[in-house]
C-alpha atoms as a PDB file:
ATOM      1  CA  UNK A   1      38.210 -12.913 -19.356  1.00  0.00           C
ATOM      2  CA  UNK A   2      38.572 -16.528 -17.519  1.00  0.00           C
ATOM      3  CA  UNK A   3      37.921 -19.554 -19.485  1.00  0.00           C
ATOM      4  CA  UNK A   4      37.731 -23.332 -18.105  1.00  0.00           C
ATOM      5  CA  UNK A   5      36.005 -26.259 -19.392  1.00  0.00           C
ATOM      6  CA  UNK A   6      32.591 -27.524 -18.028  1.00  0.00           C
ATOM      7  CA  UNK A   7      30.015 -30.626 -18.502  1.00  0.00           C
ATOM      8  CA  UNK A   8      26.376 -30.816 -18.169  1.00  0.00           C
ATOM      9  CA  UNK A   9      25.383 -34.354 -18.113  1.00  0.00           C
ATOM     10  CA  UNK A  10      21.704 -33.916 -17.281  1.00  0.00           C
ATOM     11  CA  UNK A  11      18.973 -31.847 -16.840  1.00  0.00           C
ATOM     12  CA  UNK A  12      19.013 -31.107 -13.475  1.00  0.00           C
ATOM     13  CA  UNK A  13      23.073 -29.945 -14.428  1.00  0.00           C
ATOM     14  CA  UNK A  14      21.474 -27.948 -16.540  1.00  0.00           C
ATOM     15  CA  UNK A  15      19.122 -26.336 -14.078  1.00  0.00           C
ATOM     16  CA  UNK A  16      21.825 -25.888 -11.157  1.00  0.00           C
ATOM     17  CA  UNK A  17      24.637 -24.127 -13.903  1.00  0.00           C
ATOM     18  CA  UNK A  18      21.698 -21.634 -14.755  1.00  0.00           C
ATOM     19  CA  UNK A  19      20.614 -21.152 -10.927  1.00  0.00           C
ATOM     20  CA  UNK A  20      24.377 -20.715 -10.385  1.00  0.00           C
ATOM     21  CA  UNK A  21      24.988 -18.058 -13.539  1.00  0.00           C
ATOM     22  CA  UNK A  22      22.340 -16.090 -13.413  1.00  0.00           C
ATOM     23  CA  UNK A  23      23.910 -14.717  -9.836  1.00  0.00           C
ATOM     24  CA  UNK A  24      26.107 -13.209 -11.531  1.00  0.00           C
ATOM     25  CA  UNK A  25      26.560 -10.096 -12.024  1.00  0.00           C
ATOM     26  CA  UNK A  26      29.006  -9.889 -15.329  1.00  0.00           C
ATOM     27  CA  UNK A  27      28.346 -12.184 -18.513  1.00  0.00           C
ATOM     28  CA  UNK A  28      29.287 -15.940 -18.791  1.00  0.00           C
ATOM     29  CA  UNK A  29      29.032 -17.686 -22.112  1.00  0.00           C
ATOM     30  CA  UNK A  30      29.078 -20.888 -23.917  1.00  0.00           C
ATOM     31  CA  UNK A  31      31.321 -22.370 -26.547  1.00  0.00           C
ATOM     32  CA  UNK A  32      30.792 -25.985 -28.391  1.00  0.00           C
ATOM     33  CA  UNK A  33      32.350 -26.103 -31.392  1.00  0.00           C
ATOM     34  CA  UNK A  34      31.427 -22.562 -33.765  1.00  0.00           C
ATOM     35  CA  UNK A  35      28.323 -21.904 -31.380  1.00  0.00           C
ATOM     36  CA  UNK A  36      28.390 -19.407 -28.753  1.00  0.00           C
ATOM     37  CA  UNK A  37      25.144 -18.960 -26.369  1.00  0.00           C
ATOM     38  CA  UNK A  38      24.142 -16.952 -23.686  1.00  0.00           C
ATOM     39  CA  UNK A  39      25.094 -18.984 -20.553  1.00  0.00           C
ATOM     40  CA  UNK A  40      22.088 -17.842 -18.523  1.00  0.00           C
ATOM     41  CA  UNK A  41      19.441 -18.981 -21.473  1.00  0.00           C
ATOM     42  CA  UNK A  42      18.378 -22.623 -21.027  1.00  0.00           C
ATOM     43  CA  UNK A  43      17.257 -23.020 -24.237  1.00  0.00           C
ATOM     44  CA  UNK A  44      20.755 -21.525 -25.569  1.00  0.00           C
ATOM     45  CA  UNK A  45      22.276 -24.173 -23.516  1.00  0.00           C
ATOM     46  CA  UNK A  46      20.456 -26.732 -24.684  1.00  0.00           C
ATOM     47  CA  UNK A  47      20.567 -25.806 -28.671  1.00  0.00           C
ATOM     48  CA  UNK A  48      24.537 -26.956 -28.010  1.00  0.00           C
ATOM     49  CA  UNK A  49      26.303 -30.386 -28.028  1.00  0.00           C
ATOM     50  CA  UNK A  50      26.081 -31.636 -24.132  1.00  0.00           C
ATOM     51  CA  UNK A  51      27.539 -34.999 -24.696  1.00  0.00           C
ATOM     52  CA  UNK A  52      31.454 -32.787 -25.324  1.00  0.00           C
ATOM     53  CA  UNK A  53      32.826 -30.760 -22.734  1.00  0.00           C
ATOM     54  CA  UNK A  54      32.089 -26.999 -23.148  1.00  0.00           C
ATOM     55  CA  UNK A  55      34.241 -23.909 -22.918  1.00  0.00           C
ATOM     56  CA  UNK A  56      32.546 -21.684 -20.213  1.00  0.00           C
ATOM     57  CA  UNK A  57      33.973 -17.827 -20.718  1.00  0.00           C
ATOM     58  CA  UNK A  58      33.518 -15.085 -17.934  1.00  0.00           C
ATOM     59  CA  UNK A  59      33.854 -11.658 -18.677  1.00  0.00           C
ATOM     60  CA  UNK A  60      35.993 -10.900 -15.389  1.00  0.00           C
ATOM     61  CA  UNK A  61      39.374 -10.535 -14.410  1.00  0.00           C
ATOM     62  CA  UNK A  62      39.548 -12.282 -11.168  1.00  0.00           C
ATOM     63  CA  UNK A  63      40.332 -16.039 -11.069  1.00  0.00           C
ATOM     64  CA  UNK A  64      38.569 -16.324  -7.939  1.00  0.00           C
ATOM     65  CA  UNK A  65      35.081 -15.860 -10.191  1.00  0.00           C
ATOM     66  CA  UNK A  66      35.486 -19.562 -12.087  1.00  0.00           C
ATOM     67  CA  UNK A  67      35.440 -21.274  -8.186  1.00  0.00           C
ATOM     68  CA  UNK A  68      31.786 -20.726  -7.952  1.00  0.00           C
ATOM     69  CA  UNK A  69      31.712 -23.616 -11.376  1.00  0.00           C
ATOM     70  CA  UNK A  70      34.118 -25.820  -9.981  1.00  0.00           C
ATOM     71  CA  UNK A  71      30.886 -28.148  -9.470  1.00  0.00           C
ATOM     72  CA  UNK A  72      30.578 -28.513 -13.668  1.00  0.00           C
ATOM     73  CA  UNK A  73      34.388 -28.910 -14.411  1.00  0.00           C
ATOM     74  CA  UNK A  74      34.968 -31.550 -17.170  1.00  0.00           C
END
């Protein structure tokens, strides 16, 4: 499991994280706060606090996997 810390300022964020997570192939989730969403659902996404950083988490050992959301780092 690999965790870093994203933003999504906008919509179209928004839109290009999703294109980017739904490639791949193991699961990637969401943290603000106590919520935890899907991070391949849009309207999980949304439902959470976008004006705080959020804690991305990848179910995959490699390190090389968080590179491909370098783009959203906070």
């Amino acid at each position: 499991m690999k965790e870093m810390m994203i933003k999504l300022e906008t919509i179209k964020d928004v839109q290009t994280f999703v294109s980017v997570v739904e490639k791949c192939p193991f699961s990637v989730d969401l943290s603000s706060g106590r919520y935890t969403v899907d991070a391949k659902s849009i309207m999980g996404i949304f439902s959470l606090d976008l004006m705080k950083p959020i804690k991305l988490i990848a179910y995959h050992d490699d390190s090389e996997v968080l590179k491909q959301f370098e783009p959203f780092k906070a």
